[in-house]
Protein backbone atom coordinates (compact mmCIF):
# COMPACT_ATOMS: atom_id res chain seq x y z
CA UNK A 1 191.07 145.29 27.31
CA UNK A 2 187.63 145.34 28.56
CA UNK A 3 187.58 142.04 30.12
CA UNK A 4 185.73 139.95 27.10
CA UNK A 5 187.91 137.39 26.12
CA UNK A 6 184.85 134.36 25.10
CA UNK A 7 183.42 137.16 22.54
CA UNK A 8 187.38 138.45 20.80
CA UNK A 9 188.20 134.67 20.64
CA UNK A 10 184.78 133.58 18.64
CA UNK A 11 185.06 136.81 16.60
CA UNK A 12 188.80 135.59 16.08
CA UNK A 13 188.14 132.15 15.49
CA UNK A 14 185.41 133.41 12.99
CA UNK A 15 187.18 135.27 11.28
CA UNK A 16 190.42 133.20 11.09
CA UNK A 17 187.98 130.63 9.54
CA UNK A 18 186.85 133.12 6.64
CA UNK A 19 190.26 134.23 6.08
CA UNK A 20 191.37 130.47 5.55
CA UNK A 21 188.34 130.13 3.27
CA UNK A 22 189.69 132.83 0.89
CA UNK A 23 192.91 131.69 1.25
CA UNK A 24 194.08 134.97 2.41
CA UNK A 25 196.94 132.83 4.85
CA UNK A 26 198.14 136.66 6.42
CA UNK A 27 195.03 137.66 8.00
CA UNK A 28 194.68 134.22 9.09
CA UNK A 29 197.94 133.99 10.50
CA UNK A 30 197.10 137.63 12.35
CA UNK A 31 194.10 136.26 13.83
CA UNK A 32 195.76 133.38 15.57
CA UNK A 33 198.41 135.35 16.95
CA UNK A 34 195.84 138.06 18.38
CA UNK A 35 194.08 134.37 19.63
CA UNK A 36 197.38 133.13 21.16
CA UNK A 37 197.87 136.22 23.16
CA UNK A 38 194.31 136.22 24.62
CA UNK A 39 194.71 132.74 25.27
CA UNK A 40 197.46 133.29 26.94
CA UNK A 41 196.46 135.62 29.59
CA UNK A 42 193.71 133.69 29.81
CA UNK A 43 196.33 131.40 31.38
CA UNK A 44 195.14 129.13 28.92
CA UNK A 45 199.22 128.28 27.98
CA UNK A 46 198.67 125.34 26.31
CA UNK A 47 196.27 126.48 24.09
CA UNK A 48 198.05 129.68 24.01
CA UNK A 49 201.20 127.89 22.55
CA UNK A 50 199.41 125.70 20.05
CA UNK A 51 198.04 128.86 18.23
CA UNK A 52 201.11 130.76 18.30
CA UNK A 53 203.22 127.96 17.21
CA UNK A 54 200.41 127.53 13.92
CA UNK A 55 200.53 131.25 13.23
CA UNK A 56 204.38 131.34 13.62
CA UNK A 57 204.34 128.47 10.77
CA UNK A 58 202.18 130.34 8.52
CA UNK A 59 203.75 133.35 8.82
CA UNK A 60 207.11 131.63 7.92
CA UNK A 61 205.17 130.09 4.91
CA UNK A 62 204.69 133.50 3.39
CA UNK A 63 207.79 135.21 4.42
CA UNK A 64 206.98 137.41 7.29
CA UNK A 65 209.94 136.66 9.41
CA UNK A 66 209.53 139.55 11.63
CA UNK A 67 206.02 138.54 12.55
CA UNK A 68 207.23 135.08 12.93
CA UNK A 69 209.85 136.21 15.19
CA UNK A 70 207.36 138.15 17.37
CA UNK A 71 204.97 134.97 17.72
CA UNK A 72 208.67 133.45 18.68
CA UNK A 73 208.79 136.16 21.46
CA UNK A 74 205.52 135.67 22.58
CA UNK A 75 205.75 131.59 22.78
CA UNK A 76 208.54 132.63 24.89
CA UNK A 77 206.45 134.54 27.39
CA UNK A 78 204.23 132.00 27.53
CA UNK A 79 206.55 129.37 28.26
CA UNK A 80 207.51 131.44 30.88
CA UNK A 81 204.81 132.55 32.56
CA UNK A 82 203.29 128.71 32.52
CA UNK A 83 206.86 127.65 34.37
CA UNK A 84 206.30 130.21 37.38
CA UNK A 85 202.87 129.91 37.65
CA UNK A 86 203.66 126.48 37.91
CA UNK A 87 206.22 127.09 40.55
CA UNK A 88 204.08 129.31 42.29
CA UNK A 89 201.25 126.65 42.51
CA UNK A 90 203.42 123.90 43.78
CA UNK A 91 205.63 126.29 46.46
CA UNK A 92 201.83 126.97 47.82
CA UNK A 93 200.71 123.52 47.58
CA UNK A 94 203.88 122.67 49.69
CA UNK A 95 202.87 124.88 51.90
């Protein structure tokens, strides 16, 4: 919210990292989703997508289907945003 996406992903990435490394798989899985959201509005989509998709799987791997679903939600978002960006870019290209 205050505009400092480089720091809240390295702290993220960080501390997916130490959450992997004591095999706590829900915090990890927490971290990449608050990761894919910053990515993504970054406008960072691919990225975005890739992070969301991983923390989707592991929340499905422990049986948090409603926080899967909600990573399913926001991949959705994504996927739209990247389309009309996309369009938007190319209508002003044709320009």
């Amino acid at each position: 919210m205050q505009d400092k996406y480089t720091e809240a992903s390295e702290t993220l990435t960080e501390a997916r990292r130490q959450f992997l490394k004591i095999s706590d798989v829900l915090g990890a899985a927490q971290c990449s989703r608050s990761l894919g959201d910053i990515l993504g509005m970054q406008s960072k989509y691919t990225e975005a997508s890739e992070t969301l998709t991983v923390a989707q799987r592991q929340f499905l791997d422990i049986g948090h289907v409603l926080q899967a679903a909600n990573c399913s939600k926001c991949l959705d978002d994504i996927a739209y945003m990247h389309t009309n960006n996309t369009e938007v870019a190319d209508t002003l290209r044709d320009s």
